[in-house]
Protein backbone atom coordinates (compact mmCIF):
# COMPACT_ATOMS: atom_id res chain seq x y z
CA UNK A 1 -14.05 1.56 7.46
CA UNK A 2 -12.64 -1.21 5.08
CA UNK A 3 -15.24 -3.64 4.55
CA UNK A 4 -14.43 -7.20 2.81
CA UNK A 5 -16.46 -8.00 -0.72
CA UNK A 6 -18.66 -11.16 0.09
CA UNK A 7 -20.92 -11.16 -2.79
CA UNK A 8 -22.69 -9.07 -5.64
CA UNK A 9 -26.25 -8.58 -6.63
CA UNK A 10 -28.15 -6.61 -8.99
CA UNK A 11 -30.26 -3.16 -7.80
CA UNK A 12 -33.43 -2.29 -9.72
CA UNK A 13 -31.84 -0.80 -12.37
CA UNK A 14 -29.46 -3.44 -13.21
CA UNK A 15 -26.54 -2.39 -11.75
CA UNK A 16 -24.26 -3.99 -9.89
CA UNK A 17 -23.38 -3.97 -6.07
CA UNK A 18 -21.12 -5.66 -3.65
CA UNK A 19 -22.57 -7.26 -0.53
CA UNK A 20 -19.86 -6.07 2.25
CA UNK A 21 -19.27 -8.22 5.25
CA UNK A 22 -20.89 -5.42 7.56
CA UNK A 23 -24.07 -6.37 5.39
CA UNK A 24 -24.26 -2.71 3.65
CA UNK A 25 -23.97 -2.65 -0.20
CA UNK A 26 -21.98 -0.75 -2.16
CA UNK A 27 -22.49 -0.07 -6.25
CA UNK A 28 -19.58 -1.20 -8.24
CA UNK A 29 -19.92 -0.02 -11.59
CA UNK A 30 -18.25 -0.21 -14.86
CA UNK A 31 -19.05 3.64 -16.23
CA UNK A 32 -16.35 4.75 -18.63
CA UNK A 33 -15.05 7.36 -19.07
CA UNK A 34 -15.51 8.10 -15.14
CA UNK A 35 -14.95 4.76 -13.87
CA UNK A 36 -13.23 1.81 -15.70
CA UNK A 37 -13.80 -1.73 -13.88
CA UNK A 38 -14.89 -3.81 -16.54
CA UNK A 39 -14.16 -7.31 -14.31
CA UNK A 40 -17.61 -6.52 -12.65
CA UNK A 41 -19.12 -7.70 -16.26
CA UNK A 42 -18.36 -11.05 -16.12
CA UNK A 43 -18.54 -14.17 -13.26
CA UNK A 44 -15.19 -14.18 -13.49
CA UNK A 45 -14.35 -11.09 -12.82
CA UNK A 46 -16.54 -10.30 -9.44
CA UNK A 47 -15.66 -13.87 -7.78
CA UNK A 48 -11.95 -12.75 -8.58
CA UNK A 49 -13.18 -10.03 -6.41
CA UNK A 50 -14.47 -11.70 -3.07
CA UNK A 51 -12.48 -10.97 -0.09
CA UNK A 52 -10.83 -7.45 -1.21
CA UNK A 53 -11.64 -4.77 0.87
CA UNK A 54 -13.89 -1.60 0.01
CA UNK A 55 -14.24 1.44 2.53
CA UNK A 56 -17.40 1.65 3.40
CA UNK A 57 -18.74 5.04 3.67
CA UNK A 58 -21.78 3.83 6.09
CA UNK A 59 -19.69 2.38 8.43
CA UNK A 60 -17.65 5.55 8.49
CA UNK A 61 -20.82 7.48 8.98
CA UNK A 62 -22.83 5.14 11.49
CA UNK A 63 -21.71 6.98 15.04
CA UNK A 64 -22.49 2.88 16.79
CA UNK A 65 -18.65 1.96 14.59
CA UNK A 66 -16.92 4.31 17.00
C-alpha cells in the first residue's frame, strides 16, 4: 500500500528511516553497490523527499488494510 514520506529519523545503528503517514517506518538507505540513494545523506536531500510515496510492505501485510 503506497504510503506518503512524512519524516526521517535515525535507528540504533545510524541508519536512516522514513516515517510513513500510516506511522510505520521504513529504512532508506544509501548502500552502494546494491542500492544508490545518496539524497538521504544530506537535509536537503530527505526534505526534497517528503510527500513521495513508498509501498509499504506492513500495510500490505496487516489483514485490518483490507
Amino acid at each position: 500500500m503506497k504510503q506518503k514520506i512524512t519524516d526521517f529519523e535515525k535507528d540504533d545503528e545510524d541508519h536512516w528511516r522514513a516515517i510513513l503517514a500510516c506511522g510505520h517506518r521504513q529504512h532508506v538507505r544509501h548502500d552502494p553497490p546494491m542500492t544508490s540513494r545518496l539524497w538521504v545523506l544530506t537535509e536537503e536531500g530527505r526534505t526534497s523527499r517528503i510527500g513521495v510515496e513508498l509501498d509499504c510492505k506492513r500495510c500490505d501485510e496487516d489483514p485490518a488494510n483490507e
